[in-house]
Structures are given as structure tokens and as C-alpha cells.
Protein backbone atom coordinates (compact mmCIF):
# COMPACT_ATOMS: atom_id res chain seq x y z
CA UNK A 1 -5.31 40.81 2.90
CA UNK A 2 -1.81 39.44 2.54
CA UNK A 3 -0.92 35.91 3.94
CA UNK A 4 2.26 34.05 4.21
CA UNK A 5 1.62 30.06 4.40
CA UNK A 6 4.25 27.84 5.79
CA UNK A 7 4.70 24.06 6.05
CA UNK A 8 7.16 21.71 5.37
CA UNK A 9 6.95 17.93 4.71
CA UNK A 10 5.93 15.92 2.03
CA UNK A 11 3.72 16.53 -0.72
CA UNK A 12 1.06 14.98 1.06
CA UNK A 13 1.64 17.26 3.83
CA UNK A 14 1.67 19.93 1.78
CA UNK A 15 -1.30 19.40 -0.82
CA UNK A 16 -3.95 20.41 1.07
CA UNK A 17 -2.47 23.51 2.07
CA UNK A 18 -2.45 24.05 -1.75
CA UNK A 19 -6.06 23.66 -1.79
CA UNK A 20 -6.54 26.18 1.14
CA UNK A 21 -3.92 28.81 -0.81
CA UNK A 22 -5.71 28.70 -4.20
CA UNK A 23 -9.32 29.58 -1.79
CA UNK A 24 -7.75 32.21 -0.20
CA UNK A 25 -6.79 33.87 -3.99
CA UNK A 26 -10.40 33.31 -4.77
CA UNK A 27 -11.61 34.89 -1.81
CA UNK A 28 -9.40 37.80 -2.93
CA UNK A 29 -6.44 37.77 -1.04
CA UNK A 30 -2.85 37.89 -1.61
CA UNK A 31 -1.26 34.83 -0.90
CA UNK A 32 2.36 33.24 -0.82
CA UNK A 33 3.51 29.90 0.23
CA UNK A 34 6.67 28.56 1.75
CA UNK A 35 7.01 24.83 1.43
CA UNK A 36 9.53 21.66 0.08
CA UNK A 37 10.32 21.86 -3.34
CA UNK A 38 8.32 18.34 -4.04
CA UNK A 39 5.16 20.99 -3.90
CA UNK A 40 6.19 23.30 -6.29
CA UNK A 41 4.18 21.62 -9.33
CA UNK A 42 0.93 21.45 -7.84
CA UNK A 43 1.65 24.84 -6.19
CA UNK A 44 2.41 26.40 -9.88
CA UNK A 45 -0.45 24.73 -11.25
CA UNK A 46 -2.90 26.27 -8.76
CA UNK A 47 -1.38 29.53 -9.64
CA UNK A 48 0.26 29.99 -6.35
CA UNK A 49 3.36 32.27 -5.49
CA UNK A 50 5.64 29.29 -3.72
CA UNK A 51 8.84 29.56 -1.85
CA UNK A 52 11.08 26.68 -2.04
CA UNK A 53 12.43 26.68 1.68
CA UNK A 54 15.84 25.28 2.36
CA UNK A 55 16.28 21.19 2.63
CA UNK A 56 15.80 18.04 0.52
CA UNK A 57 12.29 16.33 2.19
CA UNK A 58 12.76 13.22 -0.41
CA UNK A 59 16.34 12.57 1.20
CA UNK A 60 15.35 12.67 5.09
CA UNK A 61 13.45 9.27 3.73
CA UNK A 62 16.81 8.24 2.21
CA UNK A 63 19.04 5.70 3.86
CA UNK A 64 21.03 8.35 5.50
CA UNK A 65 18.28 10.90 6.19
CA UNK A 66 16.63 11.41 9.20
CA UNK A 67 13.28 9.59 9.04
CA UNK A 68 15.35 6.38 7.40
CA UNK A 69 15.05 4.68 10.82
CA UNK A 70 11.71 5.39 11.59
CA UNK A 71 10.36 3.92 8.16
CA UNK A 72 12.27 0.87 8.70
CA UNK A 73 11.51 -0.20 12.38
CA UNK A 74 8.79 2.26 13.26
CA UNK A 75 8.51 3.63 16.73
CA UNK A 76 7.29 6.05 19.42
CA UNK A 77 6.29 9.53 19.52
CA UNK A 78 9.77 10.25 21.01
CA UNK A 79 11.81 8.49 18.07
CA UNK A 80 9.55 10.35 16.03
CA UNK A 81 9.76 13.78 17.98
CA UNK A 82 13.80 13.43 17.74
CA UNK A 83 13.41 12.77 14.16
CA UNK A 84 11.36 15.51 12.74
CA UNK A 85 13.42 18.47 15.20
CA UNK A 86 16.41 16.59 13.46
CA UNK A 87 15.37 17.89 10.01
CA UNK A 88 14.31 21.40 11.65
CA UNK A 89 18.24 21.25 13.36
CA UNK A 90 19.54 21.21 9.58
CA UNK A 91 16.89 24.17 8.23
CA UNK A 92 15.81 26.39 11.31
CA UNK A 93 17.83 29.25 11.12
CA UNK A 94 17.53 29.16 7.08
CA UNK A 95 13.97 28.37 7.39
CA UNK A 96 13.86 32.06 10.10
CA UNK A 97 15.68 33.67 7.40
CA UNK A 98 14.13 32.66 3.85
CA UNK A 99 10.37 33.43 5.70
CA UNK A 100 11.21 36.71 8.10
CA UNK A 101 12.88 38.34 4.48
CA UNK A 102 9.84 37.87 2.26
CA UNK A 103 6.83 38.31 4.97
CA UNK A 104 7.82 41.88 5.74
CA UNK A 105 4.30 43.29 4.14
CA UNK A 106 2.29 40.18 5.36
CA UNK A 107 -0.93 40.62 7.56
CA UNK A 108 -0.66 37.15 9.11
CA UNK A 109 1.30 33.66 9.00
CA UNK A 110 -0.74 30.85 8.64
CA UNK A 111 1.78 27.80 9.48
CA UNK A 112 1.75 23.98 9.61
CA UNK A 113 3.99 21.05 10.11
CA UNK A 114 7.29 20.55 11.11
CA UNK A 115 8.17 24.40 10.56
CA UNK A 116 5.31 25.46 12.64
CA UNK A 117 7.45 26.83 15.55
CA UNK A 118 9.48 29.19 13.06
CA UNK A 119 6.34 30.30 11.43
CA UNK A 120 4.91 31.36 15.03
CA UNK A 121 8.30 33.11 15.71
CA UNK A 122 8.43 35.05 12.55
CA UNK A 123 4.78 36.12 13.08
CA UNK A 124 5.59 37.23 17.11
CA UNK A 125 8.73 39.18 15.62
CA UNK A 126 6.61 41.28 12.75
CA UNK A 127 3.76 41.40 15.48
CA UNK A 128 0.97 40.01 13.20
CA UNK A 129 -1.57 37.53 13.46
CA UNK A 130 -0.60 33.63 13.86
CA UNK A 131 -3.15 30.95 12.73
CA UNK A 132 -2.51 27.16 12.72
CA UNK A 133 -3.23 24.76 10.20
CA UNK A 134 -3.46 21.33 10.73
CA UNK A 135 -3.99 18.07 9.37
CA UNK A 136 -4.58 15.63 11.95
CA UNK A 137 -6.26 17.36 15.30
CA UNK A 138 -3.44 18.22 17.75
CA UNK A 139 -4.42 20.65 20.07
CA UNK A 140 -5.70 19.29 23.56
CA UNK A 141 -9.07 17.30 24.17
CA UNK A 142 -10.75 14.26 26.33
CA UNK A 143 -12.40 12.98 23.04
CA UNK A 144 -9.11 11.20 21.93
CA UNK A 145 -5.73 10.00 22.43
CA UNK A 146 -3.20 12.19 20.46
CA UNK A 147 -2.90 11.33 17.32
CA UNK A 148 0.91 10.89 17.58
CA UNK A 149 -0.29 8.12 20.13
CA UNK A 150 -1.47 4.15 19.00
CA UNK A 151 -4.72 4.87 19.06
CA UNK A 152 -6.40 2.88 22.10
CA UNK A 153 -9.43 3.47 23.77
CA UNK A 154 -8.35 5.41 27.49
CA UNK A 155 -10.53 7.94 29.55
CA UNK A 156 -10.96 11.13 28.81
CA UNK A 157 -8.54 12.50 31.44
CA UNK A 158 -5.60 10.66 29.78
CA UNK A 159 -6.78 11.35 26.59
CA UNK A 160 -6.62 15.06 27.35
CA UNK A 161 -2.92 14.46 29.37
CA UNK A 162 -1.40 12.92 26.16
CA UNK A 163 -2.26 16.08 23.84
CA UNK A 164 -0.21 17.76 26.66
CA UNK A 165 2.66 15.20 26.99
CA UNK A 166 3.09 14.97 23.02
CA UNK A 167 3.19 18.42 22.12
CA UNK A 168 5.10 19.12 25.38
CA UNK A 169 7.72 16.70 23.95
CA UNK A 170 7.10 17.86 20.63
CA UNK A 171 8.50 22.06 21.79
CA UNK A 172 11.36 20.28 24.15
CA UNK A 173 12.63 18.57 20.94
CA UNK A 174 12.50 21.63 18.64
CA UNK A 175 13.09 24.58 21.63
CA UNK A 176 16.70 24.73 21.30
CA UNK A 177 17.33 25.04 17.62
CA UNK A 178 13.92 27.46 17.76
CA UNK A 179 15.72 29.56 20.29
CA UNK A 180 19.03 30.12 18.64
CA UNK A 181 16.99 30.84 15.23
CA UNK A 182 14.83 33.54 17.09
CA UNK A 183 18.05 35.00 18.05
CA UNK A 184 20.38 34.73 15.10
CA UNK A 185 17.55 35.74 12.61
CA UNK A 186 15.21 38.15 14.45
CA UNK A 187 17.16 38.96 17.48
CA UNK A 188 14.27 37.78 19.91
CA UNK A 189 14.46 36.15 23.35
CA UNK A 190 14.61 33.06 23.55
CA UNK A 191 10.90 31.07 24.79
CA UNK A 192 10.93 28.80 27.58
CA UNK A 193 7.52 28.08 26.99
CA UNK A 194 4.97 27.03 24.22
CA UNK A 195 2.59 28.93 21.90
CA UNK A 196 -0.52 28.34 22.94
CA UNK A 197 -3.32 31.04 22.88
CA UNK A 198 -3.72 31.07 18.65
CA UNK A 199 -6.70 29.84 16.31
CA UNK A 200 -6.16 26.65 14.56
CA UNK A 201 -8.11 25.24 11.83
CA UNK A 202 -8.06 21.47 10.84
CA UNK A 203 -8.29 20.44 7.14
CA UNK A 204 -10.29 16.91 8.22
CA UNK A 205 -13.56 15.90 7.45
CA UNK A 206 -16.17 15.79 10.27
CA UNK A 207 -17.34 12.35 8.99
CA UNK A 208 -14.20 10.91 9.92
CA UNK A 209 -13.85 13.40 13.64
CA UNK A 210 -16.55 15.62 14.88
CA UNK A 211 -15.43 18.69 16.65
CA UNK A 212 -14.80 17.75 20.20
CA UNK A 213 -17.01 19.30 23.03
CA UNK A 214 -14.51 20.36 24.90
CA UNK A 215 -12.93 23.01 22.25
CA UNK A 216 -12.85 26.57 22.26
CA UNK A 217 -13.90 28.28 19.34
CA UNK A 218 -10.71 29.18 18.24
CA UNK A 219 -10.09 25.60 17.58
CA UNK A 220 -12.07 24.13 14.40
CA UNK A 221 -12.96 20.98 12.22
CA UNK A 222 -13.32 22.58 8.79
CA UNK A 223 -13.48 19.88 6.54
CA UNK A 224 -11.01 18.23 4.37
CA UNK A 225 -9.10 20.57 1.88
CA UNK A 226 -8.52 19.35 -1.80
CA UNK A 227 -7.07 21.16 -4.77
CA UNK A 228 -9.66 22.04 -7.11
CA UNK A 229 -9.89 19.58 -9.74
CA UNK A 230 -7.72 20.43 -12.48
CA UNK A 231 -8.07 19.30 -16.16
CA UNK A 232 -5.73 16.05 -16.24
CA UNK A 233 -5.62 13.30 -19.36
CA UNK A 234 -4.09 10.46 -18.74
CA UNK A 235 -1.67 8.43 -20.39
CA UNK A 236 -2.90 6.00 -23.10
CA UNK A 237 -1.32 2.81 -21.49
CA UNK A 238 -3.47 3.73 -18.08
CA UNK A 239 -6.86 5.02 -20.00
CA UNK A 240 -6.51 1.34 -22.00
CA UNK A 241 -5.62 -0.38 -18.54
CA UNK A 242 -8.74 1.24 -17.42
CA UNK A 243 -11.39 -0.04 -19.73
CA UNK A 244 -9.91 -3.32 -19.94
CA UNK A 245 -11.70 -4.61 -16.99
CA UNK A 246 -13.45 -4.31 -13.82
CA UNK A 247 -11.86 -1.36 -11.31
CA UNK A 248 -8.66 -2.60 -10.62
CA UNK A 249 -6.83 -2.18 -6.65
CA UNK A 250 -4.80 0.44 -6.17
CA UNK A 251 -1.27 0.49 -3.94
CA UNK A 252 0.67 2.81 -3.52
CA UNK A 253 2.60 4.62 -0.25
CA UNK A 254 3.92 7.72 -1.23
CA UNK A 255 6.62 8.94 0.55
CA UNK A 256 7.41 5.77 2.01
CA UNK A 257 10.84 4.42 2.10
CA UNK A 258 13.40 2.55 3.64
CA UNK A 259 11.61 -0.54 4.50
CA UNK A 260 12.25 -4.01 3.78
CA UNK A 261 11.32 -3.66 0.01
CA UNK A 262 11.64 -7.24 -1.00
CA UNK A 263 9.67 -8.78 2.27
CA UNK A 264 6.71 -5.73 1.27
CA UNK A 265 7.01 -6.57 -2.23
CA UNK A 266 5.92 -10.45 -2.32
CA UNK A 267 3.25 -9.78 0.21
CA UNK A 268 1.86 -7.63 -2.12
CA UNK A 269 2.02 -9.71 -5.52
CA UNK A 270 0.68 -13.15 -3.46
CA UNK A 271 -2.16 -11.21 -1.64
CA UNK A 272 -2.74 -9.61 -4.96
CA UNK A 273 -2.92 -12.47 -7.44
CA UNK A 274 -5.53 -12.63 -9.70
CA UNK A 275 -7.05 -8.97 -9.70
CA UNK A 276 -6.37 -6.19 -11.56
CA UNK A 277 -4.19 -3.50 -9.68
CA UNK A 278 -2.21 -0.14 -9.87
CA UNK A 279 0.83 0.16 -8.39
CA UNK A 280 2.37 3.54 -7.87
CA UNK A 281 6.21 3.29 -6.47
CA UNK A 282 6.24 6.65 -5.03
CA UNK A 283 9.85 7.05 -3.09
CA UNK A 284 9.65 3.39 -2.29
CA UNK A 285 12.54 2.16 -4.24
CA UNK A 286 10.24 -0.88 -5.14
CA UNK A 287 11.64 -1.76 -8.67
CA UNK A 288 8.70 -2.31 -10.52
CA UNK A 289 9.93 -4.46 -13.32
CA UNK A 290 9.66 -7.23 -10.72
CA UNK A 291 5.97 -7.24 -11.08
CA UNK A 292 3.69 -10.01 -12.48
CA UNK A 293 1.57 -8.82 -15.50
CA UNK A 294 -1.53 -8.15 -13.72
CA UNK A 295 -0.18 -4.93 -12.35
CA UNK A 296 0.13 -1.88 -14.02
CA UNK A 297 2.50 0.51 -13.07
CA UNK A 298 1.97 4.74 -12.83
CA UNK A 299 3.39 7.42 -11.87
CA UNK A 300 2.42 10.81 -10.43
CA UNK A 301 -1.36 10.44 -11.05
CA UNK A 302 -3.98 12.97 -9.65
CA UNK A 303 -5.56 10.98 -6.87
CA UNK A 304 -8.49 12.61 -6.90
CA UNK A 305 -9.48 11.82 -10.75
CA UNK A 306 -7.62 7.84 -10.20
CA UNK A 307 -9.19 6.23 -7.06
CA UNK A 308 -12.92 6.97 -7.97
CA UNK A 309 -11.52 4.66 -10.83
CA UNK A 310 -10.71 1.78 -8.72
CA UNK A 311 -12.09 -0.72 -6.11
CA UNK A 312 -9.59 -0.28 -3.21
CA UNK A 313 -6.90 1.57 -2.16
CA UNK A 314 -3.94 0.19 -0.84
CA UNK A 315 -2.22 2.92 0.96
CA UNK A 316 0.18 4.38 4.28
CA UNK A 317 -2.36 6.20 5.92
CA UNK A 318 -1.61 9.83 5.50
CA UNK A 319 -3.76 12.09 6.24
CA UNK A 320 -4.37 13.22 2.01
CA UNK A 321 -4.76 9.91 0.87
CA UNK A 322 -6.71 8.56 3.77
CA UNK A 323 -9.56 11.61 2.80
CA UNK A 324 -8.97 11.46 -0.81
CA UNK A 325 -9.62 7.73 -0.69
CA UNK A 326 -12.53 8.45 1.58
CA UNK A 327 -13.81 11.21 -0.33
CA UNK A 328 -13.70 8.91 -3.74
CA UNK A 329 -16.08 6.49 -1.78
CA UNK A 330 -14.08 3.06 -1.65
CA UNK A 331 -12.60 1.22 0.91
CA UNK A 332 -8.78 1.61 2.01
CA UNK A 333 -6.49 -0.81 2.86
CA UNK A 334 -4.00 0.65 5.57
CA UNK A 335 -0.76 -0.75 6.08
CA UNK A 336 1.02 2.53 8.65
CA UNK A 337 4.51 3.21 8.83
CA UNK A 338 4.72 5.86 11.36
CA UNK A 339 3.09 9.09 12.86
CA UNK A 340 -0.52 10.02 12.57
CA UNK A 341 -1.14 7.22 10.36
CA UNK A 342 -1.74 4.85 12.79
CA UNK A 343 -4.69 7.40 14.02
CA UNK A 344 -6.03 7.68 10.31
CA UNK A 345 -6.29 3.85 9.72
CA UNK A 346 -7.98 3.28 13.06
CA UNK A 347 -10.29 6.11 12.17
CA UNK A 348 -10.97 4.01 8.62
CA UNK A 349 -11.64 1.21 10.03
CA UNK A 350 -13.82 2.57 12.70
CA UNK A 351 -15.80 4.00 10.08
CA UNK A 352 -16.21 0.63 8.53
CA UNK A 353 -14.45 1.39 5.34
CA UNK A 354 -11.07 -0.19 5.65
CA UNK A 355 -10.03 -3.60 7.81
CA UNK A 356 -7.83 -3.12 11.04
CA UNK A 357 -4.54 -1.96 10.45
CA UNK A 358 -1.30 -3.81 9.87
CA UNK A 359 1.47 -2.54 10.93
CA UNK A 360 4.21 -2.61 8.04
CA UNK A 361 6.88 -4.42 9.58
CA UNK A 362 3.94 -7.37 10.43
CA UNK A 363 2.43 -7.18 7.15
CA UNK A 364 2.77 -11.08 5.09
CA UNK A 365 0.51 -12.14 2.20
CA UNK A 366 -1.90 -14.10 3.86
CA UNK A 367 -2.58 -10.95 6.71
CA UNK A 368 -2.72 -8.48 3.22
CA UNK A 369 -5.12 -10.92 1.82
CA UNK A 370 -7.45 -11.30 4.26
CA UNK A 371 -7.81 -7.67 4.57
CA UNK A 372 -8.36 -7.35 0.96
CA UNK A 373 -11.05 -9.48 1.43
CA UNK A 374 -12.51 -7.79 3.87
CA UNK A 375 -12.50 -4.44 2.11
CA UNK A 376 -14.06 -6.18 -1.00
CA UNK A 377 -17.22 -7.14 1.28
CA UNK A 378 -20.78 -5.44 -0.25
CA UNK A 379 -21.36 -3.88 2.89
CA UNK A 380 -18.10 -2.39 3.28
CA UNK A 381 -18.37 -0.68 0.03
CA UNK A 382 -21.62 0.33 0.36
CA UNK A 383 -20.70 2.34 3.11
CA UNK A 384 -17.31 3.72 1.57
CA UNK A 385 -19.54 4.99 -1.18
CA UNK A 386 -22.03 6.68 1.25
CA UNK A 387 -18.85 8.45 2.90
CA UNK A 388 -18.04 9.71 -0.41
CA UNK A 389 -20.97 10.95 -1.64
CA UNK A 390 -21.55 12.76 2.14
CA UNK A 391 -17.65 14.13 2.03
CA UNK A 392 -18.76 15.28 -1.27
CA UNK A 393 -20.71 17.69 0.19
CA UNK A 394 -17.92 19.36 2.38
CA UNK A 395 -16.63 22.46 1.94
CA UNK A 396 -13.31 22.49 3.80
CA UNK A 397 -11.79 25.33 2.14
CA UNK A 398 -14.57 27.37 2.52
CA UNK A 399 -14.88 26.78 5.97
CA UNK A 400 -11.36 27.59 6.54
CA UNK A 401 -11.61 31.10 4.86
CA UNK A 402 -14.40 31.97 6.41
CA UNK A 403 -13.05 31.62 9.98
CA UNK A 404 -9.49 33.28 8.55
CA UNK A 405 -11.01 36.46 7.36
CA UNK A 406 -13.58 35.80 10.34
CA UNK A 407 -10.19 36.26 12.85
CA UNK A 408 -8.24 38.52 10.79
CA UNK A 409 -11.73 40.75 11.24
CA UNK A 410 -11.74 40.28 15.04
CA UNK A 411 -7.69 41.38 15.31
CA UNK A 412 -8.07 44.27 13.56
């Protein structure tokens, strides 16, 4: 079978899906995958036909882009909703075009992310199959808040009425630009209403969220998906780092930017002081030179060969790391910017492998410190290393085939 994949987001967003493309080629199938062009390296490597679609997802981090505000102050799922259907507003119609044009001889559209809605349209307008991927579990239950949500403890009916509310907002946010893309592109009516009878299957491992009850079987916890592990050396300076000494802490926050940089910064070197750490500046603009000798800075590293490597991760929360960190069996360290992250770090934490959260903007080197300690605690890495060895044991991808050629079997 043929499949057109389509996210968009960061890398992080974006990995996984890698993992899931290069399962789907071993299972056979034909596969090609629309995404931002910060994926098109690992895609490549994987051996995976990839689409560059339309837009800049480093610059919407930028100080004029449209996440700048949210990574700086934070906020709600409305600031956030307004801010990701600001990034479709720039790419929608292009976005319609780029996927509609090369899916003609598809069989279905798997989509994810922020371009989810177009991928859903283009699949209604060649009348084929539409399956969801996801990430971080979004479609309705009474098990837990959404994840776009600060993760509290409520009853199950509110629970189940903010899936509803968020993903309500989410469609009223993108429905416009949606509806003038369906038209413009495909020449479709315009929807009033949501999607909402399709399959989705979510790349998270049941050790961190078991399937809720209430599901239908359309709906699925796979497991976590992770590229295959491919042949890396690393640089001298880092091997030699390495071996110098005991496993040192890892930070890093990826795609994180346009916080206070400075404030972040000197938390991080006094809460720090004394151990051996990895520092990985990502899109932070953190100027690295500023760092005391005990640090040693890389760049784009494979996290799945580095963190087994070292005692802690330091990290935003997103969904990737947050498993990869997990499935490497040490503790995290979450400091959350904005979005499901806040859901991933309580999930961490209530797994006893990480400390409670700090919100970035309340983050200060004695807070950062004292969750160090915490995640340095025997018992806390005794159980991050029993995650990882049971995560180890997950076959996300698998699963995730399975149930797509399981569907596609069932629709035809």
C-alpha cells in the first residue's frame, strides 16, 4: 500500500513519525512524508521519501515568529490555540496544495500535528482513508484532563468535557483558514463541523498512560515510536568527555527559545556546580562560551545513543525526549515551557522518575538544585532504570502497523 504522512512542527514532533515511516517501508509499503525541513536529515537517513512543506518552523520560535510569546511568558490553551492556527494562517493553502499534488496515487493519509486538519481535508477530497497520529493522547476520555490542560486531578466528567472544549477551540481557531484552503485548493465545501469518526494511533508508551477504558477501538496506545538505531560515532572531544568521569547531567531544550536566556542561564551553572554535565543549546540562543569548565558543550547528538550515557536529563518536556529519556532508564529533570509538556512532566514525576515540575519562568538555582537532588536519589534511579529496561520491551512501531494495515484491511 501507498501512504502519505503529514505533520508539521519541530523535529521532535516530527521524529517519531520517522520511526513509524521507516516501519511502514519494512512492512512493505510505499511511503512518503510531508514535514518541516528541520526533519529532512533524519528523514534521509532512514531512507524516507520527504517533502519539505512550505514555512520556516525554527523562525515561529524567533523573536518575531509566532510561538515567540508563548516561550517567553507561557500561557493557556487559547494563547496557544491562536498561536499554532497562526503558523497554519501563513502555510494552509500551500500546505492543501504541496500535499493534494503529490498524494494523487495514495491509499490513505496518515496526519499529525498542527497540519492535521489539511491532511484530513486532502484525504476527504481524494476519498481515501484518514488515520491520526498522535503524540500526546487527544481524543476524548474521563481518565484525564487534556493534555493541552495543567494537569490537575478533576472528575472524570470534566476530564472528558475538556478533551471536548480543547479540541473544540482547537477547529474554531484553524476552521477559517481550513475552509478557504478546502476551497481554493480542492474546491470543497467548507466544514462547519469537526472530524471526528477516524482511527487514531498514539506513539506513547503504556508505562507512562494505559489505554483508557472508555475508548473505542479505533482509538489506541501503541507504544512509543523511535528511529531505529542508526550507526553514529561521536566526536573525539565528547567520547574523551565521556570516559573522563562518572555519567555526567545532561540539559538541553530543543526547540526552545525566546526566554529570558541570561535569568535560565545562571540557574543552570549555580544548580549545576560541581558535576559533570552536557549542555546542548538547541535553538536557545544560550551562548555557550559563557559556560564554566565543567560543562561540555554538543551539538546535534542522537539522543537515543547519549542519555543512556548520562545520569539525568535536564530537559522541556516534549513528548520525544520525555520517552527517549524514559526509555534510556534515568531520571528527567522537567523545566516546561508550554503545551503538552506540562502533561509529560507531571506524568514523569508521577512515575517517580523526575521531581515536580518547574515552570520556566519560576525556575532559580536553588528550585533547579533541589530537584537535581531529588532526581539523583537511589530510589529514583532505580526506578528510572526499571522503566527503561520495561519500555525496552515496547514495540510501538509495530503496534502501529499492525492496526494500519489492520484498518486499511477493514476499508477495503
Amino acid at each position: 500500500m501507498r501512504f502519505t504522512v503529514v505533520t508539521y512542527g519541530t523535529e521532535g514532533d516530527s521524529r517519531p513519525l520517522v520511526g513509524l515511516c521507516r516501519g511502514l517501508l519494512n512492512a512493505g509499503h510505499e511511503v512518503q512524508f510531508f514535514a518541516d525541513r528541520s526533519t529532512l536529515a533524519v528523514a534521509q537517513a532512514q531512507g524516507i521519501c520527504f517533502h519539505a512543506l512550505s514555512g520556516d518552523m525554527k523562525a515561529t520560535v524567533g523573536p518575531e515568529g509566532a510561538l515567540s510569546k508563548l516561550m517567553r511568558k507561557g500561557g493557556d490553551v487559547t494563547q496557544l490555540a491562536k498561536a499554532v492556527a497562526l503558523i497554519a494562517d501563513e502555510n494552509t493553502v500551500e500546505w492543501m496544495r504541496e500535499i493534494t499534488t503529490q498524494a494523487q496515487s495514495s491509499d490513505a493519509i496518515l496526519f499529525s500535528g498542527i497540519a492535521s486538519y489539511v491532511g484530513l481535508s486532502v484525504a476527504e477530497y481524494l476519498r481515501i482513508p484518514a488515520i491520526g497520529l498522535g503524540l500526546w493522547p487527544m481524543s476524548p476520555t474521563r481518565a484525564f484532563l487534556s493534555p493541552l490542560l495543567p494537569p490537575w486531578q478533576m472528575p472524570g466528567w470534566l476530564n472528558l468535557l475538556s478533551h471536548h472544549a480543547a479540541n473544540a477551540l482547537m477547529w474554531w481557531s484553524f476552521r477559517k483558514r481550513i475552509n478557504e484552503a478546502r476551497r481554493e485548493v480542492c474546491g470543497q465545501m467548507s466544514r462547519q463541523q469537526m472530524w471526528r469518526d477516524y482511527p487514531v494511533l498514539y506513539g506513547v508508551s503504556r508505562y507512562l498512560i494505559q489505554q483508557p477504558a472508555d475508548w473505542p477501538e479505533m482509538w489506541k496506545i501503541c507504544g512509543a515510536w523511535f528511529v531505529d538505531s542508526e550507526a553514529w560515532e561521536p566526536p573525539a572531544t565528547l567520547a574523551e568527555f565521556l570516559d573522563a568521569g562518572e555519567p555526567p547531567i545532561y540539559v538541553g531544550f530543543g526547540s526552545m527559545a525566546e526566554f529570558n536566556q541570561k535569568k535560565f542561564l545562571a540557574a543552570i551553572i549555580e544548580a549545576v556546580a560541581g558535576r559533570r554535565a552536557l549542555f546542548y543549546p538547541g535553538w536557545s540562543g544560550i551562548n555557550p562560551v559563557e559556560l564554566p569548565g565543567n560543562f561540555h558543550v554538543v551539538g546535534d547528538t542522537p539522543h537515543h545513543w547519549l542519555f543512556p550515557r548520562t545520569s539525568m536529563v535536564i530537559h522541556h518536556g516534549g513528548a520525544g525526549t520525555s520517552h527517549t529519556a524514559s526509555r534510556a532508564g534515568v531520571p528527567s529533570v522537567v523545566i516546561p515551557f508550554a503545551g503538552d509538556q506540562f502533561f509529560w512532566a507531571d506524568k514523569l514525576a508521577s512515575a517517580g522518575i523526575a521531581p515536580k515540575y518547574a515552570h520556566h519562568t519560576k525556575i532559580n538555582a536553588r528550585k533547579l538544585s533541589s530537584m537535581i537532588d531529588f532526581a539523583a536519589k537511589p530510589e529514583v534511579v532505580g526506578r528510572a532504570k526499571a522503566l527503561g529496561v520495561a519500555m525496552a520491551q515496547e514495540d510501538g512501531v509495530a503496534c502501529a502497523v499492525h492496526y494500519i494495515e489492520k484498518h486499511m484491511t477493514e476499508v477495503f
